[in-house]
C-alpha atoms as a PDB file:
ATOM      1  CA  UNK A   1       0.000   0.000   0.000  1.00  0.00           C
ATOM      2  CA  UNK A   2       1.003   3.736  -0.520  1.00  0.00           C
ATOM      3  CA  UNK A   3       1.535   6.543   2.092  1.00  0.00           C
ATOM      4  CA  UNK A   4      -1.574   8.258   2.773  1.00  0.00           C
ATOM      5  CA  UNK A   5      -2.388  11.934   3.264  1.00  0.00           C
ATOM      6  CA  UNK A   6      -4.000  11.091   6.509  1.00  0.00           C
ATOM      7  CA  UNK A   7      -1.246   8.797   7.977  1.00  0.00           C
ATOM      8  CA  UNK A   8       1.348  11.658   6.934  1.00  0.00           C
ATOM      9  CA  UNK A   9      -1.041  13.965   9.313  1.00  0.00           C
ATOM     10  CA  UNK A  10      -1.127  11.442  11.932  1.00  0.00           C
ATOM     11  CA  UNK A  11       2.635  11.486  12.009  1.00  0.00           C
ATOM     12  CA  UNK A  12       2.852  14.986  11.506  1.00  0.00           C
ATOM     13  CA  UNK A  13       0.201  16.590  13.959  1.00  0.00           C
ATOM     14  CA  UNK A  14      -0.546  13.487  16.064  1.00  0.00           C
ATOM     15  CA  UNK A  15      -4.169  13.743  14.445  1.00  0.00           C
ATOM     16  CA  UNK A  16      -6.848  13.817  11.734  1.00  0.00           C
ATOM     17  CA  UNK A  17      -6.363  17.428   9.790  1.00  0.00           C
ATOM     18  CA  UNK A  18      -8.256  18.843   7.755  1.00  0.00           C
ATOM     19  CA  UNK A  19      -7.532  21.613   4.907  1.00  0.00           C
ATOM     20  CA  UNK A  20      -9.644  24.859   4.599  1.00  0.00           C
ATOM     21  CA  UNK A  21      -9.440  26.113   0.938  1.00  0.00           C
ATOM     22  CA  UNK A  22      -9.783  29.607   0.458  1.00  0.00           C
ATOM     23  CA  UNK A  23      -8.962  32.362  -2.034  1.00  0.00           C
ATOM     24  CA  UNK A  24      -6.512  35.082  -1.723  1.00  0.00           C
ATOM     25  CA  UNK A  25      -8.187  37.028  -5.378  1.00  0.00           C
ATOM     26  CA  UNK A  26      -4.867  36.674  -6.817  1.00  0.00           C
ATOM     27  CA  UNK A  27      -4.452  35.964 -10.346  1.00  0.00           C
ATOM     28  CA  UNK A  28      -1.379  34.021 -12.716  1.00  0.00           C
ATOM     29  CA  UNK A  29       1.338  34.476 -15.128  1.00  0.00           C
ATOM     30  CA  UNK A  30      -0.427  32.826 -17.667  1.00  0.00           C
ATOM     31  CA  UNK A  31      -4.010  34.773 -17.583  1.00  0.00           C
ATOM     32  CA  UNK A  32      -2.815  37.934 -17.295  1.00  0.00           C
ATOM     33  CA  UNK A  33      -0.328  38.571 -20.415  1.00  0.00           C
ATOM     34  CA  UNK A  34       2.590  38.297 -18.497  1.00  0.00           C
ATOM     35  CA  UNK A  35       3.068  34.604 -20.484  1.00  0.00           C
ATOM     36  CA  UNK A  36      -0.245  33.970 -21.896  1.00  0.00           C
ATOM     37  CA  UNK A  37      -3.910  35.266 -21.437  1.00  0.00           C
ATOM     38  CA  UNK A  38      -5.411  32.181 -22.217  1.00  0.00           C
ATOM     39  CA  UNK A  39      -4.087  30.107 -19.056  1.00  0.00           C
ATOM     40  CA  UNK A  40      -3.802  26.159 -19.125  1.00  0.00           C
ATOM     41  CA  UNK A  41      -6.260  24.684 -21.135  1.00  0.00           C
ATOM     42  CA  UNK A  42      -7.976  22.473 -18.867  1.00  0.00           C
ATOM     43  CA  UNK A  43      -8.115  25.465 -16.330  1.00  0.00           C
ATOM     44  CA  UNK A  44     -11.648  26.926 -15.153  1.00  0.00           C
ATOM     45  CA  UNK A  45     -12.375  30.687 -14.400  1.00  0.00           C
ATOM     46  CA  UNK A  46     -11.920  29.900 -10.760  1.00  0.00           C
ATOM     47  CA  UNK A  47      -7.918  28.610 -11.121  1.00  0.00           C
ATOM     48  CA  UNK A  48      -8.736  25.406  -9.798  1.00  0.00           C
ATOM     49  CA  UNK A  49     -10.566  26.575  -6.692  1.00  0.00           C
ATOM     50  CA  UNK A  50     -13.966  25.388  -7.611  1.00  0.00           C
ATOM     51  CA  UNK A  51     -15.092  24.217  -3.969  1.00  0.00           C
ATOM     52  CA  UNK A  52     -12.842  27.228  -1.717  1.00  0.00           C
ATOM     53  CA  UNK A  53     -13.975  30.165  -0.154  1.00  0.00           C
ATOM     54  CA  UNK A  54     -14.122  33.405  -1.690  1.00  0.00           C
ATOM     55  CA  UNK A  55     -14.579  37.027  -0.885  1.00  0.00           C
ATOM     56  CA  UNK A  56     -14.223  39.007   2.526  1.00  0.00           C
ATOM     57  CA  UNK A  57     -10.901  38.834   4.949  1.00  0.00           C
ATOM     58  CA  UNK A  58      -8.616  35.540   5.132  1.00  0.00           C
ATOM     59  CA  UNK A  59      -9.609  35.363   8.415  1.00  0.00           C
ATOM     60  CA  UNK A  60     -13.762  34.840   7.497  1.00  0.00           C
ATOM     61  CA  UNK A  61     -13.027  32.437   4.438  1.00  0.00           C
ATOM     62  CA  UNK A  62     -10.943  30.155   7.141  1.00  0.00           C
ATOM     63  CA  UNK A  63     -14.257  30.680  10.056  1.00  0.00           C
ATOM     64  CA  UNK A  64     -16.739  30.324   6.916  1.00  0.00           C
ATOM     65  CA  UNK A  65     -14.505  27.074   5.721  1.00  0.00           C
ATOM     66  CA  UNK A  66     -14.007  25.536   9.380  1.00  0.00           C
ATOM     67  CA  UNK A  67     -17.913  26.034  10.296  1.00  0.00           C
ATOM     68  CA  UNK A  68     -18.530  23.061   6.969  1.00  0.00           C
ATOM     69  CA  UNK A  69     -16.076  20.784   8.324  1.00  0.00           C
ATOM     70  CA  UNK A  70     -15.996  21.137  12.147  1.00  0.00           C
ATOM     71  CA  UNK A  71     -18.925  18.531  12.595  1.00  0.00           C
ATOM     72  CA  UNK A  72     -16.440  15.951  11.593  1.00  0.00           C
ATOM     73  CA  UNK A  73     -13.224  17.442  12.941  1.00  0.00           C
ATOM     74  CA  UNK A  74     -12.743  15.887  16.172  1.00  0.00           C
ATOM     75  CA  UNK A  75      -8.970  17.391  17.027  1.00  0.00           C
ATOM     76  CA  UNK A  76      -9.947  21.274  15.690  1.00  0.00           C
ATOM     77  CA  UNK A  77      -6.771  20.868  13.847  1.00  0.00           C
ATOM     78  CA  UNK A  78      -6.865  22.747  10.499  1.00  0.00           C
ATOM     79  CA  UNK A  79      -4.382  23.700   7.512  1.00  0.00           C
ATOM     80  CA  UNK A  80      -5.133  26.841   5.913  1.00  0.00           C
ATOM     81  CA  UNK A  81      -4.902  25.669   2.050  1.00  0.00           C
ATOM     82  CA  UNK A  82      -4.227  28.973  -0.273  1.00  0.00           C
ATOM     83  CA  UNK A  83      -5.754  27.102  -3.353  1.00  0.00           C
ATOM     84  CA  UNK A  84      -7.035  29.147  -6.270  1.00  0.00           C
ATOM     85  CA  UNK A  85      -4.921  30.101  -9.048  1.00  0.00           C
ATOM     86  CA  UNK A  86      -0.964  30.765  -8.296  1.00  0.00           C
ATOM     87  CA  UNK A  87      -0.401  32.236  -4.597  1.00  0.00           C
ATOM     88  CA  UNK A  88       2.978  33.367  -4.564  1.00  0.00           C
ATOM     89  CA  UNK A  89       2.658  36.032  -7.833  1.00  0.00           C
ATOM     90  CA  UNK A  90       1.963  38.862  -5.644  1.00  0.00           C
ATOM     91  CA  UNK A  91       4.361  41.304  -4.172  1.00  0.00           C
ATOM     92  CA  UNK A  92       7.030  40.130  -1.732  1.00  0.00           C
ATOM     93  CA  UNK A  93       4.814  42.719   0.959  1.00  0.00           C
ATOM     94  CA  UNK A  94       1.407  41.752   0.136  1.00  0.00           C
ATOM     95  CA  UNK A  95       2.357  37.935   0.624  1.00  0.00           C
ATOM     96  CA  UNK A  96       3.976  38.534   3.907  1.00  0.00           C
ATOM     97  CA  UNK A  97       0.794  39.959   4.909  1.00  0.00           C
ATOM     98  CA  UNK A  98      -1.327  37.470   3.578  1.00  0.00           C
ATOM     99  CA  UNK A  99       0.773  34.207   5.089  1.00  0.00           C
ATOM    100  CA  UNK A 100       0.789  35.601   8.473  1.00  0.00           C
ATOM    101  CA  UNK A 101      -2.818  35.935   8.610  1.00  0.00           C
ATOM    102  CA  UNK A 102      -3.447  32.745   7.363  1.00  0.00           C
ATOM    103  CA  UNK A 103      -1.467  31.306   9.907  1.00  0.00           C
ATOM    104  CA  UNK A 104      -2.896  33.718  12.804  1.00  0.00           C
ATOM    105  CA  UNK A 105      -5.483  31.654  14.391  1.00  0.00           C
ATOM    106  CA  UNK A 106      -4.966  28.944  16.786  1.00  0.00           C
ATOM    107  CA  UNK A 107      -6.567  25.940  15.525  1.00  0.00           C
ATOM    108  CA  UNK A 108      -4.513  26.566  12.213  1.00  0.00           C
ATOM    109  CA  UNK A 109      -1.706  24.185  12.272  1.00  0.00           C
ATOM    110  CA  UNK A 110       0.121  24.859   8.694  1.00  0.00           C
ATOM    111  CA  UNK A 111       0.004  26.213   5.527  1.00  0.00           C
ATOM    112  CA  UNK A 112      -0.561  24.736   1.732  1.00  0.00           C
ATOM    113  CA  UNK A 113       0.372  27.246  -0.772  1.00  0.00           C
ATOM    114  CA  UNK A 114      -0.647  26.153  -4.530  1.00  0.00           C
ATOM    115  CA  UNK A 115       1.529  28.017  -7.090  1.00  0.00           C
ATOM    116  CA  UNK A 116       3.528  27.590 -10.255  1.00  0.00           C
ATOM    117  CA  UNK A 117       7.177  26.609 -10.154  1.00  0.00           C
ATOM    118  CA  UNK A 118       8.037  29.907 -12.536  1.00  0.00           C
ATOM    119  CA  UNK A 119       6.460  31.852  -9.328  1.00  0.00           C
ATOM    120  CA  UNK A 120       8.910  31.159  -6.854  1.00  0.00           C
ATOM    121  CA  UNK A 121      11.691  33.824  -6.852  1.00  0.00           C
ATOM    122  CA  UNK A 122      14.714  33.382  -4.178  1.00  0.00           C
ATOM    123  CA  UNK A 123      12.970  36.307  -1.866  1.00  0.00           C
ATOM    124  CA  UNK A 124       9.348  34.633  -1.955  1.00  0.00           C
ATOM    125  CA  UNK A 125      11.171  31.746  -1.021  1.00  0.00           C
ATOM    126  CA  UNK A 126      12.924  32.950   1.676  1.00  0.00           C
ATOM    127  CA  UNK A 127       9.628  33.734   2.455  1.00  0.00           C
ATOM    128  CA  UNK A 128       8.248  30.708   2.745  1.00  0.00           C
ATOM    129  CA  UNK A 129      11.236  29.204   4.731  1.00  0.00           C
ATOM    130  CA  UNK A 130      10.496  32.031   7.189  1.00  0.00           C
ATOM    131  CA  UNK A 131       7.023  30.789   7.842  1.00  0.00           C
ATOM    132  CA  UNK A 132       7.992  27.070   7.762  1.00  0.00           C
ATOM    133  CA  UNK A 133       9.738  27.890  11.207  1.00  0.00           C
ATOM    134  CA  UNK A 134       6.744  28.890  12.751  1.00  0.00           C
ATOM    135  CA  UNK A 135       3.757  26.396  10.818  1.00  0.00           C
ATOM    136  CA  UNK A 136       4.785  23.713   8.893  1.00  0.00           C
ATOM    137  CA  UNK A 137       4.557  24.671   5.365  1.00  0.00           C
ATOM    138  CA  UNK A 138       3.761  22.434   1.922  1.00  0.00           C
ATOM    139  CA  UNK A 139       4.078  23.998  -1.438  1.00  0.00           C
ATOM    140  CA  UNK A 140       2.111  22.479  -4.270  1.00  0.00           C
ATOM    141  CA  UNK A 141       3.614  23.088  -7.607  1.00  0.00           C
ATOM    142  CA  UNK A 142       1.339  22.493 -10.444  1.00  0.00           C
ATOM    143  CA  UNK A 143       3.378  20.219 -13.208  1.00  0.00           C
ATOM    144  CA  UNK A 144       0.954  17.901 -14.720  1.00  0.00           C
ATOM    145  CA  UNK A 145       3.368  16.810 -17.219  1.00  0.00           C
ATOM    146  CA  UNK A 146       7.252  16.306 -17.330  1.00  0.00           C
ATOM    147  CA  UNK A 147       7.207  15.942 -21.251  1.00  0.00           C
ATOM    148  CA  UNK A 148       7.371  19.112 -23.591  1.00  0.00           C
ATOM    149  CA  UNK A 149       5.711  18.427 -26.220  1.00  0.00           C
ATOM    150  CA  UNK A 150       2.676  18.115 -23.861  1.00  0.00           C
ATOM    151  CA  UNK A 151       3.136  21.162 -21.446  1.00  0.00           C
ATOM    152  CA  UNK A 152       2.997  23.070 -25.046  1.00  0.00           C
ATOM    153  CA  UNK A 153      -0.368  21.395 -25.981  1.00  0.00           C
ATOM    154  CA  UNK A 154      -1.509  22.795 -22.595  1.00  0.00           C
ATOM    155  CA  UNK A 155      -0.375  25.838 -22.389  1.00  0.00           C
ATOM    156  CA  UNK A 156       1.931  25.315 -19.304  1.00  0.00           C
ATOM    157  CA  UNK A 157       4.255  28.414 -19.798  1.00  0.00           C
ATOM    158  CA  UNK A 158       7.075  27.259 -18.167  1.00  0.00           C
ATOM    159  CA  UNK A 159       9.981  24.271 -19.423  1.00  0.00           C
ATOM    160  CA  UNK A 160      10.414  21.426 -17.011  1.00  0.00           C
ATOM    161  CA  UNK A 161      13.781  22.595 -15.909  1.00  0.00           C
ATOM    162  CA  UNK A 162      12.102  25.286 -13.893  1.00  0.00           C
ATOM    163  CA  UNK A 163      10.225  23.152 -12.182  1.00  0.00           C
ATOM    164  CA  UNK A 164      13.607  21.149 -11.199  1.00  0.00           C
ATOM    165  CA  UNK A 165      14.856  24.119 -10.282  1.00  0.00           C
ATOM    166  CA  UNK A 166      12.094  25.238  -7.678  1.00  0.00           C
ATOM    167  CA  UNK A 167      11.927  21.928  -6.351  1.00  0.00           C
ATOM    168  CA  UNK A 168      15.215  22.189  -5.471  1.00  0.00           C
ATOM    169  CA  UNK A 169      15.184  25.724  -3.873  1.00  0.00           C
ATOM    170  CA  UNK A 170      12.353  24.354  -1.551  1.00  0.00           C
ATOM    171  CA  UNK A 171      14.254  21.462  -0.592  1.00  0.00           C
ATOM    172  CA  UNK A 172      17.230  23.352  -0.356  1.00  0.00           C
ATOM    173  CA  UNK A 173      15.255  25.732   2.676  1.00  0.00           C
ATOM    174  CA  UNK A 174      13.502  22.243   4.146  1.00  0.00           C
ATOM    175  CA  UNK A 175      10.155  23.028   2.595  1.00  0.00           C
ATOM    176  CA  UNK A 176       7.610  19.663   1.879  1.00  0.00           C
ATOM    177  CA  UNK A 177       6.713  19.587  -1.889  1.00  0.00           C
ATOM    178  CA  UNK A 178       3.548  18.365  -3.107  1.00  0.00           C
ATOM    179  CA  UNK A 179       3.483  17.592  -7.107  1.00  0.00           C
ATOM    180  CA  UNK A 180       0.188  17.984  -9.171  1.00  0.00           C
ATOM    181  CA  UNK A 181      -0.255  14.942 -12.011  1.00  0.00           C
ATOM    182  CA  UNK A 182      -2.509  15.321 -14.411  1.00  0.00           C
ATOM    183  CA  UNK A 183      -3.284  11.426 -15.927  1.00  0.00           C
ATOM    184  CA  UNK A 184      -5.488  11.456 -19.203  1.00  0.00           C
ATOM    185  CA  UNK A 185      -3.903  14.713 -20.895  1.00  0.00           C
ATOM    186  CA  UNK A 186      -4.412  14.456 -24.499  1.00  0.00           C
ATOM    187  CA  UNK A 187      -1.703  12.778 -26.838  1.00  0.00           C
ATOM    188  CA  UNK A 188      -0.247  10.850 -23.521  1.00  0.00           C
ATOM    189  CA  UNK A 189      -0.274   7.205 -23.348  1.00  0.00           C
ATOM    190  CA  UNK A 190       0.166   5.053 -20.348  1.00  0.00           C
ATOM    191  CA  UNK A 191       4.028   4.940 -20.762  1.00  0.00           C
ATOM    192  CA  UNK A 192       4.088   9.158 -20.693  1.00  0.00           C
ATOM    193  CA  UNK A 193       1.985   9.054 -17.211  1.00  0.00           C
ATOM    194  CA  UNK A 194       4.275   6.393 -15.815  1.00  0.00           C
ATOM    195  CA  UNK A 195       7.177   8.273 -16.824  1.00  0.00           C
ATOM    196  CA  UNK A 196       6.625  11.349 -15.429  1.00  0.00           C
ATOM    197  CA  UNK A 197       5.408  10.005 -12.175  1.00  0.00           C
ATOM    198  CA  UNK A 198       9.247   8.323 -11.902  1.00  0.00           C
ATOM    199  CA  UNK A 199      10.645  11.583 -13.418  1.00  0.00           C
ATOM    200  CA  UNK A 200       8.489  13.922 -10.173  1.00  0.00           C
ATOM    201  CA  UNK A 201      10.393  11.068  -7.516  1.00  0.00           C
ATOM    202  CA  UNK A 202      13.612  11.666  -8.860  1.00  0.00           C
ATOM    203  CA  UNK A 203      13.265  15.205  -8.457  1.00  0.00           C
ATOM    204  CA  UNK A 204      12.775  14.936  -4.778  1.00  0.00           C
ATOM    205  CA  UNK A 205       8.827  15.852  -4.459  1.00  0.00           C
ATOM    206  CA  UNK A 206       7.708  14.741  -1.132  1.00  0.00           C
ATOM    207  CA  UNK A 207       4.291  14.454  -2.271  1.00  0.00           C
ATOM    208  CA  UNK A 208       1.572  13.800  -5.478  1.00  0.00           C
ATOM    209  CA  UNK A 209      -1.680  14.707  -6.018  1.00  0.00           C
ATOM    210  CA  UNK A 210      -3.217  12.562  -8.757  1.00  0.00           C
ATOM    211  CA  UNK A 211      -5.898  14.273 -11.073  1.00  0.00           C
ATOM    212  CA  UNK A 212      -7.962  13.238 -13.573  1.00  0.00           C
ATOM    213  CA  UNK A 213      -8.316  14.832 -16.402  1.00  0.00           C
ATOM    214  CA  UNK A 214     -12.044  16.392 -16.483  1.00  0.00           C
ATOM    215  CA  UNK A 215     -13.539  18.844 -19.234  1.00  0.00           C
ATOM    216  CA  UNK A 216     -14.912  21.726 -17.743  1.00  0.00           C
ATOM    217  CA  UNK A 217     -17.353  24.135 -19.411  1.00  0.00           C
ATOM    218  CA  UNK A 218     -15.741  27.213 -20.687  1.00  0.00           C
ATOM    219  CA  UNK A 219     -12.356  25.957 -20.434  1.00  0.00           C
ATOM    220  CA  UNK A 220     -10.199  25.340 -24.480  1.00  0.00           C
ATOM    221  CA  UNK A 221     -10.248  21.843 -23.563  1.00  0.00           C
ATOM    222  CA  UNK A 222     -13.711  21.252 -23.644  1.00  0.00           C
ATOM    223  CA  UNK A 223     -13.459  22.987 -27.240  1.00  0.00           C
ATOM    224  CA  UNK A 224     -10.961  20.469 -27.983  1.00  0.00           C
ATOM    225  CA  UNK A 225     -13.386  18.132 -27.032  1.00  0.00           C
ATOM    226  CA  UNK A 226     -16.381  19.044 -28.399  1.00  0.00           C
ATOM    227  CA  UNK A 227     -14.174  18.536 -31.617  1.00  0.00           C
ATOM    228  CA  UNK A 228     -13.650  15.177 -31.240  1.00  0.00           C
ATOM    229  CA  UNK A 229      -9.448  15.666 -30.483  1.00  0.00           C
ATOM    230  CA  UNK A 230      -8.819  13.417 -27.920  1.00  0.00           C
ATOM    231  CA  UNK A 231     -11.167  11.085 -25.160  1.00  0.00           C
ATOM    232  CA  UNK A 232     -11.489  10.915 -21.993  1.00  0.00           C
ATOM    233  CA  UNK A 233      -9.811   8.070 -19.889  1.00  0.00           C
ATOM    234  CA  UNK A 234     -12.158   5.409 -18.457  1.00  0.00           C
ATOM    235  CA  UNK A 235     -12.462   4.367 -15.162  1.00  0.00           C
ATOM    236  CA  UNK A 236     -10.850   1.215 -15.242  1.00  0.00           C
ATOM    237  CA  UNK A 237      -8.067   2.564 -17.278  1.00  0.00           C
ATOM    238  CA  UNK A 238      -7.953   5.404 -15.089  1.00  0.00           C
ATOM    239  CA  UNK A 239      -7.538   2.876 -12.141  1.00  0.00           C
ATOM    240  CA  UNK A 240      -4.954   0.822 -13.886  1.00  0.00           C
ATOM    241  CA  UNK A 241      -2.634   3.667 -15.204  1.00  0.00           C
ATOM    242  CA  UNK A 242      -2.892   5.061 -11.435  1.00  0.00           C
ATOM    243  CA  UNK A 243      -1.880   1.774  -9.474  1.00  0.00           C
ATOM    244  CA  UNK A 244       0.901   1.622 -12.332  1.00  0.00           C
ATOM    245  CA  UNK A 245       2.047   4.953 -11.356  1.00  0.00           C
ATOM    246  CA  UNK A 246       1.606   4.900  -7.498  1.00  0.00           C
ATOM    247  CA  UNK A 247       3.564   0.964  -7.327  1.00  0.00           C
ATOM    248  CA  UNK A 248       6.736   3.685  -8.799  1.00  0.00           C
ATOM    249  CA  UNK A 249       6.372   5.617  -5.342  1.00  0.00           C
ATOM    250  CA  UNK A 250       8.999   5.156  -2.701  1.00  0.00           C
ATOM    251  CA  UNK A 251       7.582   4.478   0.802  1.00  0.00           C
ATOM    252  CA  UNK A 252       7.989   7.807   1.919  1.00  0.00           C
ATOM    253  CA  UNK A 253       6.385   9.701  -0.937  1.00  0.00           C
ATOM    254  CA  UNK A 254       3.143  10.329   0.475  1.00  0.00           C
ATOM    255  CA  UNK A 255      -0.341  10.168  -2.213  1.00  0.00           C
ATOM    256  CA  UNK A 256      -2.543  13.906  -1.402  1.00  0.00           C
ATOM    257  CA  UNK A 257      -4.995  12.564  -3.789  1.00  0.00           C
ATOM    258  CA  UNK A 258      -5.581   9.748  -5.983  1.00  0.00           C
ATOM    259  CA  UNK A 259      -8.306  11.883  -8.500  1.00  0.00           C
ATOM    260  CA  UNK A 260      -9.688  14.976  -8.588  1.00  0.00           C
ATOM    261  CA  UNK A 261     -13.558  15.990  -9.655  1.00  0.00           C
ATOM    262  CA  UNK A 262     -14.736  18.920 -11.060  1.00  0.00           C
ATOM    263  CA  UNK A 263     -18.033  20.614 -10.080  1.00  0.00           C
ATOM    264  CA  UNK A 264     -20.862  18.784 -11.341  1.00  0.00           C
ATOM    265  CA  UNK A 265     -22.292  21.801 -12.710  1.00  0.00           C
ATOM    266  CA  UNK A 266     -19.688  22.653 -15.400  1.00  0.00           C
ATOM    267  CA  UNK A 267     -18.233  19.054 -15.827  1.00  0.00           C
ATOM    268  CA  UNK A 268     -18.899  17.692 -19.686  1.00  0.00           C
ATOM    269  CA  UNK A 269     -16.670  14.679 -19.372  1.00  0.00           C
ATOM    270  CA  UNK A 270     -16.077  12.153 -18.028  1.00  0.00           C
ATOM    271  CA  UNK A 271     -19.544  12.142 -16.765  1.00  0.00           C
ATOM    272  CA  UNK A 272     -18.466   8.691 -14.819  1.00  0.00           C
ATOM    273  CA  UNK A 273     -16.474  10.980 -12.798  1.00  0.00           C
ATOM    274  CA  UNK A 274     -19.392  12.910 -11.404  1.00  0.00           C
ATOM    275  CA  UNK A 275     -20.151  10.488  -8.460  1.00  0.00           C
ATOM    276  CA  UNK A 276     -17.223  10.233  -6.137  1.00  0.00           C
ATOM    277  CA  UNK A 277     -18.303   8.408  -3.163  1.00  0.00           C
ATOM    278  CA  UNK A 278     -18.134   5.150  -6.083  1.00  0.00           C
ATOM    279  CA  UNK A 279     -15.161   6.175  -8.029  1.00  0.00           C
ATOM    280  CA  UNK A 280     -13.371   6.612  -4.518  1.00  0.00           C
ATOM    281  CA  UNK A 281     -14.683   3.193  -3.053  1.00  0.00           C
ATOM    282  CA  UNK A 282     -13.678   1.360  -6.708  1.00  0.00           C
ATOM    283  CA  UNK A 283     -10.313   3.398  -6.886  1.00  0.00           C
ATOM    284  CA  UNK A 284      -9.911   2.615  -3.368  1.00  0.00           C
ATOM    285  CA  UNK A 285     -10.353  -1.525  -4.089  1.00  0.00           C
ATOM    286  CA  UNK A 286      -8.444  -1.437  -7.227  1.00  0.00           C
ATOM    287  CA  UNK A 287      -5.871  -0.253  -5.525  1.00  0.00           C
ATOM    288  CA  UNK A 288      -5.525  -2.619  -2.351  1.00  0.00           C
ATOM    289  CA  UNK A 289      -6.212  -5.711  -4.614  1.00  0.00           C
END
């Protein structure tokens, strides 16, 4: 069996954690014409951040996010999880301000900042490192890919060399990583997926999330679908590419997420997809057979 996300926070915090997702408003290199306007293809207008909180102070989106969850928390332990679009392209200033209010109340015990690896100058690192002495901080760096030809399909932005580069900068400072794989992108076959799970490992990553690939409304890749371009992966393939991938992981490497799901409102494919308690309890068998 693999490392799981909740014995890492067993380990970790000596108890069940859970994340609260919220939205700092900020925006990324690739939607605002710094590299592209268009963003990743598969990318909704919410940068990934479908199901956080949005609006008001930090400190309301983490009371508004703890209020759904704190039926089930029994510890009151919560990470604050900055999760919508890229949240480390603001300025050095505003981000100080930001991280320390995240990390402000009490029952907050660390910090998830999502972000791009071409976002992560020395001084936002330094950053970073500076709050990782006072919460424990994980950085999740969006890859999906480790092959070219494929990051240009998607509109990426960035080479794989810079993602190298910032995983070893966070390493360097004693910062967790957490990798983002996309399996299902179009063009990829089951070797490709495999390959750049082995390719994340040898890099260092600490961590994966595992996502698959959904068409969202709106979005160029459910153009690219509508066209008839590429398919969607099934869930049995799904299952079997991902057990492929995760039997790659050393024992320490610890799996965020085995699949990902879109909102049910704007999801076009795969409709399969749309009902996670079964895709999690067949993913979940798969995998332990």
């Amino acid at each position: 069996m693999y490392r799981t996300l909740n014995t890492h926070y067993l380990d970790k915090f000596g108890s069940k954690v859970y994340k609260l997702s919220i939205d700092l408003g900020f925006s990324c290199p690739n939607r605002d014409g710094t590299i592209s306007t268009g963003g990743c293809i598969f990318c909704s207008s919410r940068g990934g951040g479908e199901f956080a909180e949005r609006g008001e102070s930090i400190l309301s989106q983490l009371e508004r996010a703890k209020f759904r969850v704190e039926s089930k928390s029994k510890s009151g332990k919560y990470i604050a999880y900055l999760q919508a679009f890229s949240n480390t392209y603001a300025p050095i200033s505003t981000l100080r301000e930001v991280y320390y209010e995240a990390i402000s109340p009490d029952y907050i015990v660390g910090l998830t900042i999502a972000t791009r690896p071409d976002c992560l100058s020395d001084e936002v690192v330094d950053l970073i490192s500076e709050i990782n002495l006072i919460k424990p901080v994980s950085v999740e760096l969006g890859l999906q890919t480790v092959h070219e030809e494929t990051a240009t399909l998607i509109n990426r932005g960035y080479p794989l060399t810079t993602y190298l580069d910032a995983v070893r900068r966070l390493k360097d400072k004693g910062i967790e990583v957490v990798t983002h794989i996309i399996l299902g992108l179009p063009g990829e076959s089951e070797d490709m997926m495999i390959e750049t799970t082995r390719q994340v490992v040898d890099a260092g990553t600490d961590g994966v999330k595992f996502h698959l690939l959904h068409v969202i409304k709106g979005t160029r890749l459910a153009d690219m679908y509508t066209r008839g371009e590429f398919e969607c992966l099934s869930m049995q393939d799904y299952a079997s590419i991902l057990k492929k991938c995760i039997e790659i992981l050393p024992p320490h490497v610890v799996v965020h997420r085995i699949t990902g799901d879109g909102a049910k409102r704007d999801l076009i494919a795969p409709l399969w997809s749309a009902d996670k308690k079964k895709v999690l309890n067949y993913l979940n068998h798969y995998l332990s057979d």
